[in-house]
C-alpha atoms as a PDB file:
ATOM      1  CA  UNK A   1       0.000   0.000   0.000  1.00  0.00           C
ATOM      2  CA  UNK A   2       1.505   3.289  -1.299  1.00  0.00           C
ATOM      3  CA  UNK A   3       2.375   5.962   1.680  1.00  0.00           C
ATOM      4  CA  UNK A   4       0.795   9.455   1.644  1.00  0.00           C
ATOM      5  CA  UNK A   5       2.612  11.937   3.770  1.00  0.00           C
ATOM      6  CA  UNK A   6      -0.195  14.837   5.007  1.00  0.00           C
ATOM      7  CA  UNK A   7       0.444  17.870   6.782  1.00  0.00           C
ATOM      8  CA  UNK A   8      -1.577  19.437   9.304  1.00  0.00           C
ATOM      9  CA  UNK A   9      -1.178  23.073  10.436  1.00  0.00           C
ATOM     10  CA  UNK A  10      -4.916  24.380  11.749  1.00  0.00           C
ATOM     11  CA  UNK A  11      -6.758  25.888  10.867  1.00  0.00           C
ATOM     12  CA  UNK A  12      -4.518  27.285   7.730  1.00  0.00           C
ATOM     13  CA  UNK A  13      -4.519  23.528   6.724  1.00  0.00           C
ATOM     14  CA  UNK A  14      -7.373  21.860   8.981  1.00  0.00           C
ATOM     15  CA  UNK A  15      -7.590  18.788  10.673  1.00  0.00           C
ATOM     16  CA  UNK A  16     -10.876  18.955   9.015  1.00  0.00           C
ATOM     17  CA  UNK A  17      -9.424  18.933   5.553  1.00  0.00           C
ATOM     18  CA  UNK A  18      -7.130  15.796   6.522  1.00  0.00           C
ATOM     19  CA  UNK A  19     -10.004  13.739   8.073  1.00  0.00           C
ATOM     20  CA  UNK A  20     -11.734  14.395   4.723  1.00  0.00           C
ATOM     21  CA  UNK A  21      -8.831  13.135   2.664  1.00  0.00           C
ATOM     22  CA  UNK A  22      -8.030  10.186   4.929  1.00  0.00           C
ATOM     23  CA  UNK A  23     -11.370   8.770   5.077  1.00  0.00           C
ATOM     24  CA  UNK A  24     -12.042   9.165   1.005  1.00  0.00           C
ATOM     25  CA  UNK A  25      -8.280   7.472   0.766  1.00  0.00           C
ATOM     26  CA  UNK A  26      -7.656   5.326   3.170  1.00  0.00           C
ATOM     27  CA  UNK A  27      -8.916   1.966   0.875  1.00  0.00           C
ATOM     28  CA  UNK A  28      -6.180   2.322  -1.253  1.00  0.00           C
ATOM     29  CA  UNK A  29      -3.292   3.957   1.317  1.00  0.00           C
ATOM     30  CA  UNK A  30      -1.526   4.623   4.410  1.00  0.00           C
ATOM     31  CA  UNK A  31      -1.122   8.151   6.268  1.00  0.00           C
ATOM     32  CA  UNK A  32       2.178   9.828   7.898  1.00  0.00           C
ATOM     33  CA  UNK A  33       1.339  13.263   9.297  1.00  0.00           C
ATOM     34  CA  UNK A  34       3.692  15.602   9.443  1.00  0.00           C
ATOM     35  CA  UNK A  35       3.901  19.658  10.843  1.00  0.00           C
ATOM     36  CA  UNK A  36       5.278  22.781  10.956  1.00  0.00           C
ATOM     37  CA  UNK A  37       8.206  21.278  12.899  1.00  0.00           C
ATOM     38  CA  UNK A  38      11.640  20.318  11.302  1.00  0.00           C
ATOM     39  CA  UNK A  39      11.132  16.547  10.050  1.00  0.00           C
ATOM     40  CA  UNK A  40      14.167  13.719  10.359  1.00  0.00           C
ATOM     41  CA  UNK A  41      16.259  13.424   7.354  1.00  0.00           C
ATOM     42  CA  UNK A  42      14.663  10.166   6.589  1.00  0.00           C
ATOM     43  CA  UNK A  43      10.758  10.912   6.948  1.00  0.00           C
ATOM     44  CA  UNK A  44      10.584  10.816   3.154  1.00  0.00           C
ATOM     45  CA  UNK A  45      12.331   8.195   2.442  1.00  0.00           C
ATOM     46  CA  UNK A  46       9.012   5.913   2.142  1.00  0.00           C
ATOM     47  CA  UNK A  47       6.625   8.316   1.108  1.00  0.00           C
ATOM     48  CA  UNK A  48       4.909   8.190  -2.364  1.00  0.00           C
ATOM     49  CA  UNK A  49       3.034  11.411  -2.235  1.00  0.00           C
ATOM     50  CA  UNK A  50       3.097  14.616  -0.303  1.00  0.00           C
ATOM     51  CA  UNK A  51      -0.541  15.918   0.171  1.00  0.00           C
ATOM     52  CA  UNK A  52      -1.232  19.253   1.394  1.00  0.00           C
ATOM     53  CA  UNK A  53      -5.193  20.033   2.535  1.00  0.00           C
ATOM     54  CA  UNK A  54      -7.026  23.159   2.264  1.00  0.00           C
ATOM     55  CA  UNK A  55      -8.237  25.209   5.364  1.00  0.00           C
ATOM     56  CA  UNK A  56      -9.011  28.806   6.465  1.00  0.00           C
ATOM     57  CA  UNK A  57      -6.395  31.055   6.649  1.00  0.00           C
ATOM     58  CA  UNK A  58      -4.480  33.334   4.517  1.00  0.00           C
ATOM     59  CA  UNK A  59      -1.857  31.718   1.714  1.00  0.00           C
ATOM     60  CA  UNK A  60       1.050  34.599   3.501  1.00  0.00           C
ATOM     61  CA  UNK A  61       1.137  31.825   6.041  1.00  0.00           C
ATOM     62  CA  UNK A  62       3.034  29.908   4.163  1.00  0.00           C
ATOM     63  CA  UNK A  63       6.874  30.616   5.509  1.00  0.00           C
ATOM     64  CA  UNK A  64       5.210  30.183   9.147  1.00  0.00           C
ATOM     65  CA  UNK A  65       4.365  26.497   7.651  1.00  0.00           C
ATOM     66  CA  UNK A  66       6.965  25.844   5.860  1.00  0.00           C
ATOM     67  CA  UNK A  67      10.228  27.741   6.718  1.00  0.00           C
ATOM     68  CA  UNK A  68      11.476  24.197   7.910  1.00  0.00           C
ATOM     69  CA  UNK A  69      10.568  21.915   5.832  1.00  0.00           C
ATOM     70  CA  UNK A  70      10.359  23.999   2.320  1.00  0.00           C
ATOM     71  CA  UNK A  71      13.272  23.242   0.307  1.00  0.00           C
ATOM     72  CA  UNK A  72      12.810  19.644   1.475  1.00  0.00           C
ATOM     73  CA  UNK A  73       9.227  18.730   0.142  1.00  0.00           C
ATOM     74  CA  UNK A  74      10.648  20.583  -3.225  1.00  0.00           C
ATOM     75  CA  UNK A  75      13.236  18.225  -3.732  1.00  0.00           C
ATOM     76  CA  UNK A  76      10.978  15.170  -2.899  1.00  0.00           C
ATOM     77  CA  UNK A  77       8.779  16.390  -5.824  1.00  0.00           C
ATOM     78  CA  UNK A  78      11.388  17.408  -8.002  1.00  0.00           C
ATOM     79  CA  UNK A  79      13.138  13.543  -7.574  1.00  0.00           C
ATOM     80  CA  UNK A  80       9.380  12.346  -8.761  1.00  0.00           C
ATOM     81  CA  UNK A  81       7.619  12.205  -5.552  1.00  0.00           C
ATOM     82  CA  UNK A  82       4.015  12.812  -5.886  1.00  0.00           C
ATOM     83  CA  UNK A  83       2.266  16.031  -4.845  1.00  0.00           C
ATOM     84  CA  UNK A  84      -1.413  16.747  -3.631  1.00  0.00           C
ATOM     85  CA  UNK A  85      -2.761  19.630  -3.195  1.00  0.00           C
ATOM     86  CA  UNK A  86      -6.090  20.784  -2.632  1.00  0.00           C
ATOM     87  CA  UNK A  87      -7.465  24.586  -2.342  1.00  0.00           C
ATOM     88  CA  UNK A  88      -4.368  26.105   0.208  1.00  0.00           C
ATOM     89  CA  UNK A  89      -2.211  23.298  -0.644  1.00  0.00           C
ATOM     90  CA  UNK A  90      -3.071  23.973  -4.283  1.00  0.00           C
ATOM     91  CA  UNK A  91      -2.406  27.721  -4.368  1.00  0.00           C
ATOM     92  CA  UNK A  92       1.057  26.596  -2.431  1.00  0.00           C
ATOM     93  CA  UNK A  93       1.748  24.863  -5.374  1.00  0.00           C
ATOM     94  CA  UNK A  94       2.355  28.584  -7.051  1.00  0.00           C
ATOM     95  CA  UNK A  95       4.821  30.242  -7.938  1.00  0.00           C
ATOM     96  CA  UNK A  96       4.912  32.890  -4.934  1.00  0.00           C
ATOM     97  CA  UNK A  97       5.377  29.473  -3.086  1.00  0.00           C
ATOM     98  CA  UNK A  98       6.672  26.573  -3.580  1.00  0.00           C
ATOM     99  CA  UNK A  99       7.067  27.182  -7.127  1.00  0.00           C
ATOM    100  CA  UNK A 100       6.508  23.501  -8.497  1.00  0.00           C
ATOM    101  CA  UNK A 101       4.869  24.354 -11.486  1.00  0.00           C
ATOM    102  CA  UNK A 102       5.294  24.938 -15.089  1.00  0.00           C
ATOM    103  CA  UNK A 103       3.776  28.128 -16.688  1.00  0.00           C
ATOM    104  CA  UNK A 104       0.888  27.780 -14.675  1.00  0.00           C
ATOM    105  CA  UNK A 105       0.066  29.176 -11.629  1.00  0.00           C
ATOM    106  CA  UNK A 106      -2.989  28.875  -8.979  1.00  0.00           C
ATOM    107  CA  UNK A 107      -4.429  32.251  -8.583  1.00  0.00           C
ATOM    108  CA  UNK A 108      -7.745  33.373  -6.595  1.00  0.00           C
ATOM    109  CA  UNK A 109     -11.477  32.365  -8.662  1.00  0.00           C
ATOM    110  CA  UNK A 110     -13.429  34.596  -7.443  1.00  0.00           C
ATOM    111  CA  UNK A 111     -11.614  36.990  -9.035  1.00  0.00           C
ATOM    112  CA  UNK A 112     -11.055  36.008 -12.450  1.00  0.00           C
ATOM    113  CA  UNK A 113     -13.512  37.467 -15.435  1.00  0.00           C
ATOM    114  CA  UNK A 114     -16.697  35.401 -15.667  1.00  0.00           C
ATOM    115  CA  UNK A 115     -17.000  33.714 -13.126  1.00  0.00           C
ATOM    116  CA  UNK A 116     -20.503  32.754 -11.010  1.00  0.00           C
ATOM    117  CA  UNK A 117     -19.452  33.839  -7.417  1.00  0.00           C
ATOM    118  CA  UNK A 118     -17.209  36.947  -6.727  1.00  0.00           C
ATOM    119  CA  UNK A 119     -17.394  36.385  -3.054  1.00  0.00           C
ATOM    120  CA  UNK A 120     -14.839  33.809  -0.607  1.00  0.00           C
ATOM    121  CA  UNK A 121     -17.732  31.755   0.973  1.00  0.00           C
ATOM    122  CA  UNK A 122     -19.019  28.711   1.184  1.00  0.00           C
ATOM    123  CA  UNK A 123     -20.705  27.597  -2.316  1.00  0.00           C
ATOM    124  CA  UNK A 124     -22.176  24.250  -3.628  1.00  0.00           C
ATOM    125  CA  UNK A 125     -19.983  25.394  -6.611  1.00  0.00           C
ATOM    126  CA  UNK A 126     -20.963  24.311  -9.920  1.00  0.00           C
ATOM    127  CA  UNK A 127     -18.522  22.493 -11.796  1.00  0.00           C
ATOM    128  CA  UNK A 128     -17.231  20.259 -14.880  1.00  0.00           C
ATOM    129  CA  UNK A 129     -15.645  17.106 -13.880  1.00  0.00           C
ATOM    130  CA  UNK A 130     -14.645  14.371 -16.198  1.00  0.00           C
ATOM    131  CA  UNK A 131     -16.668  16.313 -18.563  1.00  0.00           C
ATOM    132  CA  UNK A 132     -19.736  15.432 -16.256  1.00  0.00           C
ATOM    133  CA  UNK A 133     -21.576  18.910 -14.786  1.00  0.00           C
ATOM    134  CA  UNK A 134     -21.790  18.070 -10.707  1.00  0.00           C
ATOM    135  CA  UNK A 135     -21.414  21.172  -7.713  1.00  0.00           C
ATOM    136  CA  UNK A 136     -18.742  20.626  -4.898  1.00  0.00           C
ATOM    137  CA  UNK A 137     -18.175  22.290  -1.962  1.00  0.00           C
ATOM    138  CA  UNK A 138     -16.127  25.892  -2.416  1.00  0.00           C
ATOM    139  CA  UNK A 139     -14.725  28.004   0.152  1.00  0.00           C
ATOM    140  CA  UNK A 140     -12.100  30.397  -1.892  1.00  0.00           C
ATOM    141  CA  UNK A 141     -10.376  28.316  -4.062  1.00  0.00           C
ATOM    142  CA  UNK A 142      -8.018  28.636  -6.852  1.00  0.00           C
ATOM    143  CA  UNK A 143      -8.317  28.388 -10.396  1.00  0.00           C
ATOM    144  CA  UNK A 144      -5.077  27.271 -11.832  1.00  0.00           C
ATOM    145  CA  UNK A 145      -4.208  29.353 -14.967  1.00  0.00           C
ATOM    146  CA  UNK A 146      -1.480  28.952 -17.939  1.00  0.00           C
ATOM    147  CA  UNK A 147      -0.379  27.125 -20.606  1.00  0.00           C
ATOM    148  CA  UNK A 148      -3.208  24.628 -20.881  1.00  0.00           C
ATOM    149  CA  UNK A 149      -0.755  22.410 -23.145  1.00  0.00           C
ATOM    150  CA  UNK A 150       1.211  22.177 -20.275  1.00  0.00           C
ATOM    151  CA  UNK A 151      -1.267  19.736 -17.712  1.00  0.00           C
ATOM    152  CA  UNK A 152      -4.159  17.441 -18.138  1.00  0.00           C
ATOM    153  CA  UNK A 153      -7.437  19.409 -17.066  1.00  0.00           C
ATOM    154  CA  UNK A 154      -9.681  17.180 -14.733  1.00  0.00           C
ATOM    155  CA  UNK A 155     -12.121  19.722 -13.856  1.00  0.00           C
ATOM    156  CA  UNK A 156     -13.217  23.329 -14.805  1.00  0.00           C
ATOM    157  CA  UNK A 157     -15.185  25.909 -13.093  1.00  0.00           C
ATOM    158  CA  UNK A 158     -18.018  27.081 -15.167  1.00  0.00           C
ATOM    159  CA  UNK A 159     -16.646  30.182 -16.661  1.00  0.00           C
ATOM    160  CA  UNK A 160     -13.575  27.367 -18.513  1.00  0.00           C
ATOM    161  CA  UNK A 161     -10.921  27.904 -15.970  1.00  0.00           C
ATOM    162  CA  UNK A 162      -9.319  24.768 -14.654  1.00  0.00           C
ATOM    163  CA  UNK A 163     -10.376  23.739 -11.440  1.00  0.00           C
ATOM    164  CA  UNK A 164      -8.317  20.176 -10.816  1.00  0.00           C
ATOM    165  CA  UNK A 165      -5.249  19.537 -12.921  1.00  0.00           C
ATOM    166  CA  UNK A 166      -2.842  16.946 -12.833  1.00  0.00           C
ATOM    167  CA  UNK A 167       1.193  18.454 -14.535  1.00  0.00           C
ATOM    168  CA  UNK A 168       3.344  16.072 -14.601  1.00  0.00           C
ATOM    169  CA  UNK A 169       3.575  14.019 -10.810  1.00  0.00           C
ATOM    170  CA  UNK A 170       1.552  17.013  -9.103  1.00  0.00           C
ATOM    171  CA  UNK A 171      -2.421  16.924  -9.117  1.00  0.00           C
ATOM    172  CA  UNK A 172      -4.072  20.440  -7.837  1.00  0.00           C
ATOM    173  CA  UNK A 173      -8.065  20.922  -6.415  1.00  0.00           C
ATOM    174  CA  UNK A 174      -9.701  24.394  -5.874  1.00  0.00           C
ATOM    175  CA  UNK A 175     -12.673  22.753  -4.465  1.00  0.00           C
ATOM    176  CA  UNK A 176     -13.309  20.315  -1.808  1.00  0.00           C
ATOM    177  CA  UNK A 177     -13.535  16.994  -2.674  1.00  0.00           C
ATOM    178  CA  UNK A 178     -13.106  15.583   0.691  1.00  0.00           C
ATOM    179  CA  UNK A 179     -15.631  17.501   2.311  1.00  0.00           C
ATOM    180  CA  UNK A 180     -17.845  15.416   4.431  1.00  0.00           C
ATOM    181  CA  UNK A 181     -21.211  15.995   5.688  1.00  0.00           C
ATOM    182  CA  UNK A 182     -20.548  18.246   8.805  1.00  0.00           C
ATOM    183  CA  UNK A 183     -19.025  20.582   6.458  1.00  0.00           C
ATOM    184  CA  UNK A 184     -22.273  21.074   4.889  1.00  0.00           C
ATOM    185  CA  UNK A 185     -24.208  21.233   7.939  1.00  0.00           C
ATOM    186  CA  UNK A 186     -22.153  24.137   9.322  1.00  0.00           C
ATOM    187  CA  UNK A 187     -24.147  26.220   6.781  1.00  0.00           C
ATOM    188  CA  UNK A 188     -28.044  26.820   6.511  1.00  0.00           C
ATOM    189  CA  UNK A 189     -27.269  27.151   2.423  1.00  0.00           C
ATOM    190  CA  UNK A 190     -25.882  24.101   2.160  1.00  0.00           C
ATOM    191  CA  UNK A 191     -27.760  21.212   4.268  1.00  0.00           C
ATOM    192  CA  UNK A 192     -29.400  19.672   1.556  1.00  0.00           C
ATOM    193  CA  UNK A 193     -26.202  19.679  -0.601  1.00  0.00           C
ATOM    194  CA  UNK A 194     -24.013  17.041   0.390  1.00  0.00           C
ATOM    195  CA  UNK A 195     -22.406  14.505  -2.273  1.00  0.00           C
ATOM    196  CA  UNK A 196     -23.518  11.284   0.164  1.00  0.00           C
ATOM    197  CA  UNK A 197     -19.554   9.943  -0.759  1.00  0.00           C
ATOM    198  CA  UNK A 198     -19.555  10.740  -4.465  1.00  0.00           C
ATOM    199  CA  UNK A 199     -16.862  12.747  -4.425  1.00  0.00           C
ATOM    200  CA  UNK A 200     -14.661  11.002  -2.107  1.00  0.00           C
ATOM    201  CA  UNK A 201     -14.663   9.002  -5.146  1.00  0.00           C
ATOM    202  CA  UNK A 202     -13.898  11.207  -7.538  1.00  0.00           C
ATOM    203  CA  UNK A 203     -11.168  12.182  -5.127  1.00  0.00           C
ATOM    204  CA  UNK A 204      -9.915   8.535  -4.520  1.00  0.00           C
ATOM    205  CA  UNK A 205      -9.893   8.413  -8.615  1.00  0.00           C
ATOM    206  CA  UNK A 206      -7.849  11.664  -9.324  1.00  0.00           C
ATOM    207  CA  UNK A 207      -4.960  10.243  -6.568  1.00  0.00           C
ATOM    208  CA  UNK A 208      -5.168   6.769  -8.678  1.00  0.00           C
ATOM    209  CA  UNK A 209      -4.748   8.795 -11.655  1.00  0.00           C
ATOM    210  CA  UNK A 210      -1.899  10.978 -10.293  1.00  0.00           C
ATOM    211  CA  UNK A 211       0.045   7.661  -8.689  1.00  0.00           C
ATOM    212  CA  UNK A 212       0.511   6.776 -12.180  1.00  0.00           C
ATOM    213  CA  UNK A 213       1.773   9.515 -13.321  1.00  0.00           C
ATOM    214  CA  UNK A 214       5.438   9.814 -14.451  1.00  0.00           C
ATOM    215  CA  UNK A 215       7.493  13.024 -13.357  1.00  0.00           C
END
């Protein structure tokens, strides 16, 4: 079973976030968490994938996170390590960040032209996956914008922009795949929305999809 190593900072990247991904993952693999803290030299050394959740907070938090750890994770996913990242851990992916990508970069949805929400709350956001039209919980995630010859589009937002993309061995999510059913709860808006473990599948799918992936 293939090792996913997941960090945890809350709320910036929740615990909620994590529980999400574990429980839509956990068939298929096995969990080391990791923090803020400086890790052993080793703690990669049996890792397939580095997955980063999505939380509340603001993405200048990132040298807080990782000022220990930084140049470490980029040289597990330049060596072909996997990376995850999903809404925070997908606009760390950029290049004001950890700068893993190729002429693309995740930048803020709500405020790119066309699109259906110009506000950073939570949305049963409609969406294109697979080419199938479905809505997935949104709470200010990216779109990730470029060279569109450059990565393999999974999902779009419904003004075109790319909303999951897998480049090379890193797959990026501006929504929430992992969201579970408390997350809908928390809001009046959104009680009768919940995906009832659909999208833990698509989820489950998309890290399949990535695994086999070659740098």
């Amino acid at each position: 079973m293939k090792t996913i190593a997941l960090f945890i900072h809350q709320p910036y990247c929740s615990v909620q976030s994590d529980n999400g991904i574990i429980k839509a993952l956990s068939s298929n693999y096995q969990f080391k968490i990791f923090t803020k803290h400086e890790l052993e030299d080793n703690f990669f050394d049996d890792v397939d994938c580095i997955a980063v959740p999505g939380g509340i907070g603001d993405a200048s938090k990132f040298d807080m996170c990782f000022s220990a750890n930084g140049e470490r994770i980029k040289k597990f996913i330049k060596d072909g390590g996997k990376y995850l990242g999903i809404c925070m851990g997908a606009y760390w992916a950029g290049q004001h960040y950890l700068d893993i990508l190729e002429d693309v970069d995740a930048v803020q949805y709500i405020r790119q032209p066309n699109t259906c929400t110009k506000r950073p709350h939570a949305k049963n956001m409609p969406i294109t996956w697979n080419n199938k039209s479905d809505k997935m919980f949104f709470y200010d995630g990216c779109a990730l914008v470029g060279n569109k010859n450059k990565f393999e589009t999974v999902a779009t937002y419904s003004n075109g922009d790319a909303m999951a993309i897998i480049q090379r061995n890193i797959g990026l999510i501006g929504c929430h795949p992992e969201s579970e059913i408390h997350w809908y709860q928390s809001y009046s808006w959104m009680r009768e929305f919940h995906h009832k473990g659909r999208h833990h599948e698509l989820l489950l799918e998309f890290v399949n999809r990535l695994m086999r992936t070659c740098k």
